[in-house]
PDB file of N, CA and C in Angstrom:
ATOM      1  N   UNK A   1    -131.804  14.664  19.756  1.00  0.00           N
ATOM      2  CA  UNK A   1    -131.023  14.524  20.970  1.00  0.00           C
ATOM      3  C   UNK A   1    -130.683  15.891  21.546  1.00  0.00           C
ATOM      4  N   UNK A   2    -130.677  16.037  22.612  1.00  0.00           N
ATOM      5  CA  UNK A   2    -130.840  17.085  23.155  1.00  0.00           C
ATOM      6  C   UNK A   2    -129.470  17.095  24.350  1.00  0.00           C
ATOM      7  N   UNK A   3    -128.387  17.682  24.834  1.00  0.00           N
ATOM      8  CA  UNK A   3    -127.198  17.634  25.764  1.00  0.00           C
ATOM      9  C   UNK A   3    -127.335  18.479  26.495  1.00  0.00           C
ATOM     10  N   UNK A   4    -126.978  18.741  28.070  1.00  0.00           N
ATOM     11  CA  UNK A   4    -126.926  19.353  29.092  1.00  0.00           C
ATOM     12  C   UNK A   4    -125.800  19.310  29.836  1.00  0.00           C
ATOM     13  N   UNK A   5    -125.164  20.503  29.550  1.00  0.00           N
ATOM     14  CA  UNK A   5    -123.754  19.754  30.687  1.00  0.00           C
ATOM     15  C   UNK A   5    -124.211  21.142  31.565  1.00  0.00           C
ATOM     16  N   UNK A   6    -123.799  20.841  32.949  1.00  0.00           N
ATOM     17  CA  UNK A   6    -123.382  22.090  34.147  1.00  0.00           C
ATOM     18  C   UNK A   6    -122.317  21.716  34.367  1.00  0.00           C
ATOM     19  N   UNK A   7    -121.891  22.938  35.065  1.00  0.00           N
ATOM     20  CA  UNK A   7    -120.987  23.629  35.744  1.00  0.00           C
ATOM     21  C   UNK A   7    -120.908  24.172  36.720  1.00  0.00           C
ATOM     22  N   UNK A   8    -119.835  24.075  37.813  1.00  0.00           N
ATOM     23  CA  UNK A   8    -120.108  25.512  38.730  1.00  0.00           C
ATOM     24  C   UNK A   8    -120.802  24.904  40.000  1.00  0.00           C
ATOM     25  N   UNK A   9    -120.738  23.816  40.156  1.00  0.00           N
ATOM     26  CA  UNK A   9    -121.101  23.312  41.971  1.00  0.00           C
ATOM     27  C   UNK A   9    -119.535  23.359  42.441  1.00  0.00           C
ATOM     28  N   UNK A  10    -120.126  23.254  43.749  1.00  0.00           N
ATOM     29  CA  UNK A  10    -118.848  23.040  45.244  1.00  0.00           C
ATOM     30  C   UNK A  10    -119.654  23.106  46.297  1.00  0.00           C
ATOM     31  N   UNK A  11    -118.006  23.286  47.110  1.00  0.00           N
ATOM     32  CA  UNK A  11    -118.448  23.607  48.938  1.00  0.00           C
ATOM     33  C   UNK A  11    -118.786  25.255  49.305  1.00  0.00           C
ATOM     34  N   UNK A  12    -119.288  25.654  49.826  1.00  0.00           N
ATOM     35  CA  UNK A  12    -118.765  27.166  50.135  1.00  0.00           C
ATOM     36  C   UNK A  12    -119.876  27.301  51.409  1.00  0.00           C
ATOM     37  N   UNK A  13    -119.676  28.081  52.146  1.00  0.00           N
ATOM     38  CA  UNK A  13    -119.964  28.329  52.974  1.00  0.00           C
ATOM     39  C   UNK A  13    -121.093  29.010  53.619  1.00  0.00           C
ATOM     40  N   UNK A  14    -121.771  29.221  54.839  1.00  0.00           N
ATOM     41  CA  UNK A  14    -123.118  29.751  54.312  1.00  0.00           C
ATOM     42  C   UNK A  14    -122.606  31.375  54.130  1.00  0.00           C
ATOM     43  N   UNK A  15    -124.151  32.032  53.648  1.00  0.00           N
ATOM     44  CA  UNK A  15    -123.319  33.412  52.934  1.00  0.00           C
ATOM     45  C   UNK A  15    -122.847  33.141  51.755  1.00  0.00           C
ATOM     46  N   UNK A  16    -122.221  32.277  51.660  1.00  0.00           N
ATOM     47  CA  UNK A  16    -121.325  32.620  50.487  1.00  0.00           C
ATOM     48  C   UNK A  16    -122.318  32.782  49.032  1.00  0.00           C
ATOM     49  N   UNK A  17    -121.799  32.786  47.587  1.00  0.00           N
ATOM     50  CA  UNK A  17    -121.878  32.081  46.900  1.00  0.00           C
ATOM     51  C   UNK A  17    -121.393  31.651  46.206  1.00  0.00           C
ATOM     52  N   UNK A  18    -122.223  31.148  44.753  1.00  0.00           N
ATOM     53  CA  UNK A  18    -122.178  30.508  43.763  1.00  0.00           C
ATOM     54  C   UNK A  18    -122.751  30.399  42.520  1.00  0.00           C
ATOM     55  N   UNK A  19    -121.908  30.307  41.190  1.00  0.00           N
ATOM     56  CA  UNK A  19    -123.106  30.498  39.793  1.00  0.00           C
ATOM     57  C   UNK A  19    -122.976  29.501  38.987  1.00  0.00           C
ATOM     58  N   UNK A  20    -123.530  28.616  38.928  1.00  0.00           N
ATOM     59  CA  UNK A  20    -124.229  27.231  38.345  1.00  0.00           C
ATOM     60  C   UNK A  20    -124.149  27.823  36.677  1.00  0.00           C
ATOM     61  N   UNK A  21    -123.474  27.172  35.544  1.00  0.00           N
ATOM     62  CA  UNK A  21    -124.097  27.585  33.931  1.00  0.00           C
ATOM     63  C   UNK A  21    -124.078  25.592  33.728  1.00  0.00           C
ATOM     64  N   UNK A  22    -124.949  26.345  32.790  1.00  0.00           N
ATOM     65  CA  UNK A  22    -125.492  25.021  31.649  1.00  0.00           C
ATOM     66  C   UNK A  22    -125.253  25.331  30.405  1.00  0.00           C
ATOM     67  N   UNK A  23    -124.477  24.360  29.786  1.00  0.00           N
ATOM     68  CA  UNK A  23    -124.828  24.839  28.290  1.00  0.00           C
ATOM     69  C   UNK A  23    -125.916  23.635  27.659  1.00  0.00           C
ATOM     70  N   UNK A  24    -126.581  24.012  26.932  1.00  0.00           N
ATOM     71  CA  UNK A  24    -127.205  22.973  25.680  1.00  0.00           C
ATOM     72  C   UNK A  24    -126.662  22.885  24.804  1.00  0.00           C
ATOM     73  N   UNK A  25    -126.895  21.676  24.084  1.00  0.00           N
ATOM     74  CA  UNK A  25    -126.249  21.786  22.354  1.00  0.00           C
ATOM     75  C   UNK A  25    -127.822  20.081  21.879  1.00  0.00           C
ATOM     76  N   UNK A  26    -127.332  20.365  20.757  1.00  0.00           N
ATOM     77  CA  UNK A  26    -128.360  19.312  20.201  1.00  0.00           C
ATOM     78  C   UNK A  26    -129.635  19.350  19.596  1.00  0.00           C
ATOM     79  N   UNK A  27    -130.521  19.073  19.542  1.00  0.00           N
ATOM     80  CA  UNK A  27    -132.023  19.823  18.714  1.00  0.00           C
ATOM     81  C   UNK A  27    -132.303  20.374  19.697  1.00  0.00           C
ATOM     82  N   UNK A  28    -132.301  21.572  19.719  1.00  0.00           N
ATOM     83  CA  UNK A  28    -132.818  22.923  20.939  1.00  0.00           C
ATOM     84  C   UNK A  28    -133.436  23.557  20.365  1.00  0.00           C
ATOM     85  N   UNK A  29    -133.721  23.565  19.116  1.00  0.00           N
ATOM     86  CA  UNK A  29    -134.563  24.698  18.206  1.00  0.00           C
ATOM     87  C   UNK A  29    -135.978  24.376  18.546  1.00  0.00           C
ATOM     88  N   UNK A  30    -136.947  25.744  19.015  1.00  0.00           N
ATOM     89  CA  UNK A  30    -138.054  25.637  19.466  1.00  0.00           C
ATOM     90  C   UNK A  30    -138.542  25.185  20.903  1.00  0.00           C
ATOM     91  N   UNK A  31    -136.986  25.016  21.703  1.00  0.00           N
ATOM     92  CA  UNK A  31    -137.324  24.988  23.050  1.00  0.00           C
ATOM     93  C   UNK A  31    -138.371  26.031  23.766  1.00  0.00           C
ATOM     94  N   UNK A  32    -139.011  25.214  24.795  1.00  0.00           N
ATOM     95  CA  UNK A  32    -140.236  26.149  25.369  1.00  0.00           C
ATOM     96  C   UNK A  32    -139.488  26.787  26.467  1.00  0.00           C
ATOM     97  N   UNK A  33    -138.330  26.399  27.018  1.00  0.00           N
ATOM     98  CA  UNK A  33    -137.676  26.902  28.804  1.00  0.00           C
ATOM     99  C   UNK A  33    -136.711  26.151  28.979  1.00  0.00           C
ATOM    100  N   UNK A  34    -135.748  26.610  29.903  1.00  0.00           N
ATOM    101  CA  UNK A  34    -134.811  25.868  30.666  1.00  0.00           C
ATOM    102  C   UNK A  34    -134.803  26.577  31.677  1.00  0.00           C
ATOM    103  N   UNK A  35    -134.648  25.698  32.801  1.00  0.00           N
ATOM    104  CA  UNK A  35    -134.213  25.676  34.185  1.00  0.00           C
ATOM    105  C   UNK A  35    -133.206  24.884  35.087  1.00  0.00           C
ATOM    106  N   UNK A  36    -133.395  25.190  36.241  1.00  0.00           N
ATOM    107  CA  UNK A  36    -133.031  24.624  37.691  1.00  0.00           C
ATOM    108  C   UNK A  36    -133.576  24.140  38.030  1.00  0.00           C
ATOM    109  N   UNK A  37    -133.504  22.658  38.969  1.00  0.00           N
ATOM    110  CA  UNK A  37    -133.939  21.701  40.139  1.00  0.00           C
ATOM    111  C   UNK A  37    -133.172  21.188  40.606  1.00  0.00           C
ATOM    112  N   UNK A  38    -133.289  20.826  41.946  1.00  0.00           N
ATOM    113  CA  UNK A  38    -132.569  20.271  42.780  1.00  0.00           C
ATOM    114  C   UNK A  38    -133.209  19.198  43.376  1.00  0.00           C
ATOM    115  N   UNK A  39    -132.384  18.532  43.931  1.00  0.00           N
ATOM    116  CA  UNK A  39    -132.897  16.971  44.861  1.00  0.00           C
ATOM    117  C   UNK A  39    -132.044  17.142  46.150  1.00  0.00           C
ATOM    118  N   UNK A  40    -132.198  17.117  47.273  1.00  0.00           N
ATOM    119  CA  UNK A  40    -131.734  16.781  48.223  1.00  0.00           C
ATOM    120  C   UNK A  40    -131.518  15.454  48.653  1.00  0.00           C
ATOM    121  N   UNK A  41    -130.631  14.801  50.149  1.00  0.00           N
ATOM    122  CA  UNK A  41    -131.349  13.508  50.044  1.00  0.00           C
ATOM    123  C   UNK A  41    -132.542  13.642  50.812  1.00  0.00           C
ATOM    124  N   UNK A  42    -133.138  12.215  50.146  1.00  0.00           N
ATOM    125  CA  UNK A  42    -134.461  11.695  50.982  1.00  0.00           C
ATOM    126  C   UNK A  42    -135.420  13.080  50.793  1.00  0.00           C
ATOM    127  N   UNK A  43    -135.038  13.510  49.575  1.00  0.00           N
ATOM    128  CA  UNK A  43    -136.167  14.204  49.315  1.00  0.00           C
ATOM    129  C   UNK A  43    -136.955  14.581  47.413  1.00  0.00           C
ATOM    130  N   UNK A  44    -137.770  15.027  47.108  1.00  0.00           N
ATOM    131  CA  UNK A  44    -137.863  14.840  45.498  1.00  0.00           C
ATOM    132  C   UNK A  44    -137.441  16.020  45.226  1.00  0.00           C
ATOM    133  N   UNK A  45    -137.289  15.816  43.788  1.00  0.00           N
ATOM    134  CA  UNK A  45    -136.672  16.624  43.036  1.00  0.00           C
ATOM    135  C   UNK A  45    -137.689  18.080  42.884  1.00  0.00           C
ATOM    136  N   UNK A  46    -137.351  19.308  43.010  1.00  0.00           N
ATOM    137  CA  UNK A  46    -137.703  20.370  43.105  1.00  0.00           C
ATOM    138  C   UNK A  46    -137.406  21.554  42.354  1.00  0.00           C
ATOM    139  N   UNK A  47    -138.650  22.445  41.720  1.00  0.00           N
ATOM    140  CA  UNK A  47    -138.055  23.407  41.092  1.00  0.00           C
ATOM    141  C   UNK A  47    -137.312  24.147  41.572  1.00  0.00           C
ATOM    142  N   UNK A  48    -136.228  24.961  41.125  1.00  0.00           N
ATOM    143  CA  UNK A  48    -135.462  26.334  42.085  1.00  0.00           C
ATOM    144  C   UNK A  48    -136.017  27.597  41.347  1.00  0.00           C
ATOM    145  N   UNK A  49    -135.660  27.318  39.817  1.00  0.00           N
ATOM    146  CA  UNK A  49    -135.869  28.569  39.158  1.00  0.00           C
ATOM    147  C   UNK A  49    -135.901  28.261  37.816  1.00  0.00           C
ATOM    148  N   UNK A  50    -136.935  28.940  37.064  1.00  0.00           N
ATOM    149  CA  UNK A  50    -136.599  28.915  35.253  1.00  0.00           C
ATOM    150  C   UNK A  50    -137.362  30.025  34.704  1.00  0.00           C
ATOM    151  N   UNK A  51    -136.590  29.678  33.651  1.00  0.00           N
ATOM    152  CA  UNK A  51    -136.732  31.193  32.195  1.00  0.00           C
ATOM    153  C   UNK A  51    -137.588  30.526  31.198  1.00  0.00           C
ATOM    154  N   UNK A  52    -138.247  30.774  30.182  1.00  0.00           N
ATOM    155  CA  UNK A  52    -139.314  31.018  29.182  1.00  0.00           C
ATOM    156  C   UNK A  52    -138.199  31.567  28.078  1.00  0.00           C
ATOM    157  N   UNK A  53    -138.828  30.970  26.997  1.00  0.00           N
ATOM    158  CA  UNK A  53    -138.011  31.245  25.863  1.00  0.00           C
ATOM    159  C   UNK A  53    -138.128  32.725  25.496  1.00  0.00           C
ATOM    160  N   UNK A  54    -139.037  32.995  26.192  1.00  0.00           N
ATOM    161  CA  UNK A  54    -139.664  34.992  26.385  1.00  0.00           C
ATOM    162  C   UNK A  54    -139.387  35.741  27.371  1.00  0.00           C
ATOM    163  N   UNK A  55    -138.437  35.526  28.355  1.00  0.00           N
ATOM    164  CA  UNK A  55    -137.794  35.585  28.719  1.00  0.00           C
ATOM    165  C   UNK A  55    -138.595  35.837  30.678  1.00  0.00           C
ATOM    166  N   UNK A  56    -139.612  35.013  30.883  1.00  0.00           N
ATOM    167  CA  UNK A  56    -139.972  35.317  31.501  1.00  0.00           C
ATOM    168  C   UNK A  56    -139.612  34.493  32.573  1.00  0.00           C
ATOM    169  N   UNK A  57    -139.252  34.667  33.799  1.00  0.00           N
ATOM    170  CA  UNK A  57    -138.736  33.838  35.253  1.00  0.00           C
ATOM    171  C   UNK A  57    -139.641  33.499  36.102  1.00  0.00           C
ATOM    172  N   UNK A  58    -139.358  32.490  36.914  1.00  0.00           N
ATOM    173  CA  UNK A  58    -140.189  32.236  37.905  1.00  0.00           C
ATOM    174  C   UNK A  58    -139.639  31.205  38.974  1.00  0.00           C
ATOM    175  N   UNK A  59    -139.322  31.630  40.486  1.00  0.00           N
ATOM    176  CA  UNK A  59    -138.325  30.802  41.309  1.00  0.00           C
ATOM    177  C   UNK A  59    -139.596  30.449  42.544  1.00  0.00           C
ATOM    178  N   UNK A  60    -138.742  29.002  42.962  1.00  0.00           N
ATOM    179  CA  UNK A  60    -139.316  28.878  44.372  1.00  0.00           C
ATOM    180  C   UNK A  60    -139.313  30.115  45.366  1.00  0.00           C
ATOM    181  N   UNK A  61    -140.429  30.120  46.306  1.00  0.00           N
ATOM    182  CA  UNK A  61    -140.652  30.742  47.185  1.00  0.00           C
ATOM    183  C   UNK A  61    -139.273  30.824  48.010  1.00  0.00           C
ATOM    184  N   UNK A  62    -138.482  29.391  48.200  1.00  0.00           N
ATOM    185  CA  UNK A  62    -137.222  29.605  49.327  1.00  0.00           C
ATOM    186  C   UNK A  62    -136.576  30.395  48.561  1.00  0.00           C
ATOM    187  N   UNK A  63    -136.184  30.318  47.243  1.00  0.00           N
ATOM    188  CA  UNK A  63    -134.473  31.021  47.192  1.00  0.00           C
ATOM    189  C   UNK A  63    -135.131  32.521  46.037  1.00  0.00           C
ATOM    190  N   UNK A  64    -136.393  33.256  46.368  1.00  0.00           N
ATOM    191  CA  UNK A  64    -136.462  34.485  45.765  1.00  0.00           C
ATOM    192  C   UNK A  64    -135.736  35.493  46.428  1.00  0.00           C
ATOM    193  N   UNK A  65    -135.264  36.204  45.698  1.00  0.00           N
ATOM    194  CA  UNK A  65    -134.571  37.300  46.222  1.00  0.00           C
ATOM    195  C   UNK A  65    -133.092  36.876  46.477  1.00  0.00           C
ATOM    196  N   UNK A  66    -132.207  35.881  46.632  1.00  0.00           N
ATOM    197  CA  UNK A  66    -131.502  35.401  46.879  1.00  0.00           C
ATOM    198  C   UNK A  66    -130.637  34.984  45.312  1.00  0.00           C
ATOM    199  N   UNK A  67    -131.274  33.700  44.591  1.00  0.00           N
ATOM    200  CA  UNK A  67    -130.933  33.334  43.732  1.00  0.00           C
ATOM    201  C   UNK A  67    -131.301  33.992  42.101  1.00  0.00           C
ATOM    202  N   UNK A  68    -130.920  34.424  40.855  1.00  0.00           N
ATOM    203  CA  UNK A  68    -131.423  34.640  39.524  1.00  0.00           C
ATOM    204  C   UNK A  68    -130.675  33.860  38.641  1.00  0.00           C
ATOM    205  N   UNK A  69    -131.966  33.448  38.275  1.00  0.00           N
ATOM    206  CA  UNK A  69    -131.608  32.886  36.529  1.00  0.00           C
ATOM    207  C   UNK A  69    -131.272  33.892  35.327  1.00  0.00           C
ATOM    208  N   UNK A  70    -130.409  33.314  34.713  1.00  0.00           N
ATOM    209  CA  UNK A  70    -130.428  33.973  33.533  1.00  0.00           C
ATOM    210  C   UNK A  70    -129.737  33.678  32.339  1.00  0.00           C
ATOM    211  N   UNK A  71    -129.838  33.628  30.439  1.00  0.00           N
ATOM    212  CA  UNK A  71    -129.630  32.896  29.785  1.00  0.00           C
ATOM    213  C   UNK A  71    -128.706  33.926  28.862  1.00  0.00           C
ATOM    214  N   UNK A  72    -127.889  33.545  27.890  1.00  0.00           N
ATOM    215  CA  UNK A  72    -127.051  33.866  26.661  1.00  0.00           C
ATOM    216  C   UNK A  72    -128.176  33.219  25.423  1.00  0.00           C
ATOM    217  N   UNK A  73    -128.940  33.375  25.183  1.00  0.00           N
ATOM    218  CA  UNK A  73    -129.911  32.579  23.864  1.00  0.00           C
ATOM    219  C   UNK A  73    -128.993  32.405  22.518  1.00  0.00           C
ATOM    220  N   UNK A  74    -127.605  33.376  22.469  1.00  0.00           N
ATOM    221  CA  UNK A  74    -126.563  33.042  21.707  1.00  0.00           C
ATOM    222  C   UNK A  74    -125.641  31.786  21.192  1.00  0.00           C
ATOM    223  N   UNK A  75    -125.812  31.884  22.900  1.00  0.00           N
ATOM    224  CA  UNK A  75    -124.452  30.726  23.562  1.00  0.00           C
ATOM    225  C   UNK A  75    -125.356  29.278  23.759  1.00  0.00           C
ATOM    226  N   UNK A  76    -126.883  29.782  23.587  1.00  0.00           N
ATOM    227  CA  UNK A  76    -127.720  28.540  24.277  1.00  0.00           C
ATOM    228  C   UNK A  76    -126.950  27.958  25.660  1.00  0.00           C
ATOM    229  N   UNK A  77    -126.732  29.115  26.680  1.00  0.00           N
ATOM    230  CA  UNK A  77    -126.962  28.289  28.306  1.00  0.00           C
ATOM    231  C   UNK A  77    -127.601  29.254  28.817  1.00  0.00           C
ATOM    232  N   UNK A  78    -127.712  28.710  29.937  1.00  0.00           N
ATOM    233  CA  UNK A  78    -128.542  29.464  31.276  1.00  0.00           C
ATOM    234  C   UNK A  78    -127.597  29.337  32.272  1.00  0.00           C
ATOM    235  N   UNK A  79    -127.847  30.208  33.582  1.00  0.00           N
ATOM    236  CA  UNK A  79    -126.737  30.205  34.604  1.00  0.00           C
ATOM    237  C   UNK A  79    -127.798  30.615  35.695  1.00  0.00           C
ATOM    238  N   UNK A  80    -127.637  30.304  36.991  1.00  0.00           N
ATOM    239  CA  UNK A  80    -128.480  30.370  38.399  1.00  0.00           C
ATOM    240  C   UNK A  80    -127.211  30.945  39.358  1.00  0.00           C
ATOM    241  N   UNK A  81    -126.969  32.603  39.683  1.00  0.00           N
ATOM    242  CA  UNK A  81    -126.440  33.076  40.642  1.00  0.00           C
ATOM    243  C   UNK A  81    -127.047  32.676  41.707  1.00  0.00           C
ATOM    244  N   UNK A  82    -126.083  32.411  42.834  1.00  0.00           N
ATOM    245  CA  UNK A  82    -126.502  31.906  43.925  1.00  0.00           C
ATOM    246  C   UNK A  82    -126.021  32.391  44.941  1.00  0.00           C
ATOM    247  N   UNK A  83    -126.969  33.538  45.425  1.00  0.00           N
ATOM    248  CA  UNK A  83    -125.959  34.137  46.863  1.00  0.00           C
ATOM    249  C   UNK A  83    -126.919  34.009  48.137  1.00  0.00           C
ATOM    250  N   UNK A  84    -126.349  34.606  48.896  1.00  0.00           N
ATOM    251  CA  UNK A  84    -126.592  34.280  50.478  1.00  0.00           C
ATOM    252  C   UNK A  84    -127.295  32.773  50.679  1.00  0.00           C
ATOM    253  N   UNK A  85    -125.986  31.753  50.412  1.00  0.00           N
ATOM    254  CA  UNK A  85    -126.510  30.620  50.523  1.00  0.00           C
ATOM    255  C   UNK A  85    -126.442  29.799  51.778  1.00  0.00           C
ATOM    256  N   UNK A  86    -127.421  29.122  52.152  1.00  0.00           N
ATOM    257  CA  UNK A  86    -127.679  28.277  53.336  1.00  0.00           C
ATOM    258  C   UNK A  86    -127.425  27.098  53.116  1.00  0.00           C
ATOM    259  N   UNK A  87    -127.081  26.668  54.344  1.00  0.00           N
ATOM    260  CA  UNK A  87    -127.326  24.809  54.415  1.00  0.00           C
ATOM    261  C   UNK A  87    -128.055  24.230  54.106  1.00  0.00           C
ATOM    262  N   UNK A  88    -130.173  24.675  53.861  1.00  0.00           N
ATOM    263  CA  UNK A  88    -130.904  24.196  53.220  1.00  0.00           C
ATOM    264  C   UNK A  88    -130.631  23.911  51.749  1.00  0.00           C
ATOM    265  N   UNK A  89    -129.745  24.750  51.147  1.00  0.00           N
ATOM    266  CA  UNK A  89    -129.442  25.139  49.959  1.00  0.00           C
ATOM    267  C   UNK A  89    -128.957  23.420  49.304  1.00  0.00           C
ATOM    268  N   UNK A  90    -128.391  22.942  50.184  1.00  0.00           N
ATOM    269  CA  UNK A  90    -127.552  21.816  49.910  1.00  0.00           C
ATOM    270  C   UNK A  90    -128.428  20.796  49.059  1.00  0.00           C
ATOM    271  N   UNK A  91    -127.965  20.248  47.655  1.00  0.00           N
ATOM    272  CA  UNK A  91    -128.747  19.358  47.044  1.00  0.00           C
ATOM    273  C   UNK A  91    -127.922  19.426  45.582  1.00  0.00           C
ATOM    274  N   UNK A  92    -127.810  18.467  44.749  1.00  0.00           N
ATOM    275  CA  UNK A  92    -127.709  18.016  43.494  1.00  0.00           C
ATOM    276  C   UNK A  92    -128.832  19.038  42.892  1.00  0.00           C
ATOM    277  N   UNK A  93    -128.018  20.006  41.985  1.00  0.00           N
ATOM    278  CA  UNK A  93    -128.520  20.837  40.687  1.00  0.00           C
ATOM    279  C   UNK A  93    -128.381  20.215  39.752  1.00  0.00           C
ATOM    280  N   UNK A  94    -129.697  20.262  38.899  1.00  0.00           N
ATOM    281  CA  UNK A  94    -129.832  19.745  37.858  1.00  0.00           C
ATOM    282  C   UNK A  94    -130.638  21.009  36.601  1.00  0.00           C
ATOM    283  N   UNK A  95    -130.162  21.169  35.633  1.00  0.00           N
ATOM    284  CA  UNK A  95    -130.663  21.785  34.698  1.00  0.00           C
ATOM    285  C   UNK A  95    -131.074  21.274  33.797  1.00  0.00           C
ATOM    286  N   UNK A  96    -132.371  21.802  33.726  1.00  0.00           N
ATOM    287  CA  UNK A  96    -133.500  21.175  32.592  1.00  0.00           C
ATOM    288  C   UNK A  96    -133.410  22.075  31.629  1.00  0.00           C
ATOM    289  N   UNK A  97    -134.279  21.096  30.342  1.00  0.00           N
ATOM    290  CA  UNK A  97    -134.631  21.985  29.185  1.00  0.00           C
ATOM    291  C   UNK A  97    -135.915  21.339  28.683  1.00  0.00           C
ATOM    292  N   UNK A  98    -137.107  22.034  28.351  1.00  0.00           N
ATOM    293  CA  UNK A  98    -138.478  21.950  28.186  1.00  0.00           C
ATOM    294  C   UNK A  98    -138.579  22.097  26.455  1.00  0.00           C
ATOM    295  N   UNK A  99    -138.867  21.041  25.503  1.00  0.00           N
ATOM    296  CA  UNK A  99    -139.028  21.179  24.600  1.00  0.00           C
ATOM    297  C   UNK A  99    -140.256  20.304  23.854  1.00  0.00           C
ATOM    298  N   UNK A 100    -141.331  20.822  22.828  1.00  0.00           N
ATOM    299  CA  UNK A 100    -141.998  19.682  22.652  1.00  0.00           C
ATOM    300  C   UNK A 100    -142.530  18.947  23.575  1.00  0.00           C
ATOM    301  N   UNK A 101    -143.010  19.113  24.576  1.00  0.00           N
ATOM    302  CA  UNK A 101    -143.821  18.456  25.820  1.00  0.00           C
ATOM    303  C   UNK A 101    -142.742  17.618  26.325  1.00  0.00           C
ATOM    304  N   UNK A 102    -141.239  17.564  26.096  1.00  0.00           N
ATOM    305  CA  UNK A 102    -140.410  16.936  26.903  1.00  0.00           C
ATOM    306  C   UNK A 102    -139.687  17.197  27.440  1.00  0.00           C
ATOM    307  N   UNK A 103    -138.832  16.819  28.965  1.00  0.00           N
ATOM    308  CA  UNK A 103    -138.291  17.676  29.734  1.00  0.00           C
ATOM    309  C   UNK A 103    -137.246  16.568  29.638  1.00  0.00           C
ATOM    310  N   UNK A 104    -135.813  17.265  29.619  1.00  0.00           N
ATOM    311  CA  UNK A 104    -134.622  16.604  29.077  1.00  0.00           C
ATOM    312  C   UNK A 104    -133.649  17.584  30.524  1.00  0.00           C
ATOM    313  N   UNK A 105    -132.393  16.488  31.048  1.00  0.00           N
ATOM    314  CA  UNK A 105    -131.975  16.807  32.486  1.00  0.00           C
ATOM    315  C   UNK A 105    -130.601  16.434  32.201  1.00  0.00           C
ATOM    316  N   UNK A 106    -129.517  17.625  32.591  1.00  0.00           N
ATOM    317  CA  UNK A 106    -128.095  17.109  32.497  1.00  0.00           C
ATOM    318  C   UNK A 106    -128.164  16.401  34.028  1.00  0.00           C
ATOM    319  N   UNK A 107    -126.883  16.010  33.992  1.00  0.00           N
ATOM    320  CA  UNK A 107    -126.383  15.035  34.948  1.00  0.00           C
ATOM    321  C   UNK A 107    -126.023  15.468  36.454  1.00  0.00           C
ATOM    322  N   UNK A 108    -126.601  16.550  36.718  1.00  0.00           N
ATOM    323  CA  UNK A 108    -126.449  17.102  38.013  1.00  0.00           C
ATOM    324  C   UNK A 108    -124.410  18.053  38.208  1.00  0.00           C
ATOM    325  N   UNK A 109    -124.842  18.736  39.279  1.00  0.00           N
ATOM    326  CA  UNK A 109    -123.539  19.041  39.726  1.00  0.00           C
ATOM    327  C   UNK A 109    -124.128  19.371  41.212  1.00  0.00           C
ATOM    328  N   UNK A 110    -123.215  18.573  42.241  1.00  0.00           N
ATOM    329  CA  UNK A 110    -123.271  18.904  43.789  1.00  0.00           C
ATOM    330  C   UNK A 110    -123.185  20.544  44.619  1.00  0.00           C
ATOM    331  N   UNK A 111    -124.364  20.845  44.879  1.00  0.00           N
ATOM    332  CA  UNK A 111    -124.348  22.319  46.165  1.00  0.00           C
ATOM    333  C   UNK A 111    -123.614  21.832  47.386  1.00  0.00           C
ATOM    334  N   UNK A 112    -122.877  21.998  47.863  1.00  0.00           N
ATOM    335  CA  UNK A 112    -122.683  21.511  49.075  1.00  0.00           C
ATOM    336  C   UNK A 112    -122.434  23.137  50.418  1.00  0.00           C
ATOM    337  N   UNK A 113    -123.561  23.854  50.983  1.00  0.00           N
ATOM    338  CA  UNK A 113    -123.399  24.769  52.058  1.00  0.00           C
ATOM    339  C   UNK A 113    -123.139  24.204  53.425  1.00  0.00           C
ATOM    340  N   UNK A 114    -121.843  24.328  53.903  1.00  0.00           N
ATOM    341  CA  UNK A 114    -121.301  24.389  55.274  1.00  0.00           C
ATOM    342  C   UNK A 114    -120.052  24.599  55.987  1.00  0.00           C
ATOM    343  N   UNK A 115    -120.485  24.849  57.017  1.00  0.00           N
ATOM    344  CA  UNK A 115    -119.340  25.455  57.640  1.00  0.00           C
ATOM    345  C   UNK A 115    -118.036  24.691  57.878  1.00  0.00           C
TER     346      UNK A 115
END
């Protein structure tokens, strides 16, 4: 069993930001990655950003330069700084974890960018 909780959604404004953490707990030993996705409505679920147990990253084209991932391998979480954020931005974050060919998803926390 594998657990995902986030943290760290709201409202804020555009410009503003925000830093999303996840912790894991549960059989995590030998995880391949954890990340970010989001869902908007009326739209599918989408990568934003994720790390490699090697610590290697890789984000959507929209939020490079803008947004970074990054993990505590101590603490087992990951966290997604989120600045100069837009109204596109807006969508249910969800943090994954990639283990054993299975991808395991906490329960979301709400982006909400506007004025």
């Amino acid at each position: 069993q594998v657990q995902l909780v986030e943290s760290g959604g709201g409202l804020v404004q555009p410009g503003g930001s925000l830093r999303l953490s996840c912790a894991a707990s549960g059989s995590i030993f030998d995880l391949n990655s954890m990340g970010w996705y989001r869902q908007a409505p009326g739209k599918q679920r989408e990568l934003v950003a994720v790390i490699t147990r090697g610590g290697s990253t890789n984000y959507a084209d929209s939020v490079k330069g803008r947004f970074t991932i990054s993990r505590d391998s101590a603490k087992n979480t990951v966290a997604l700084q989120m600045n100069s954020l837009k109204p596109a931005d807006t969508a249910v974050y969800y943090c994954s974890l990639s283990r054993l060919g299975l991808v395991y998803w906490g329960q979301g926390t709400q982006v909400t960018v506007s004025s």
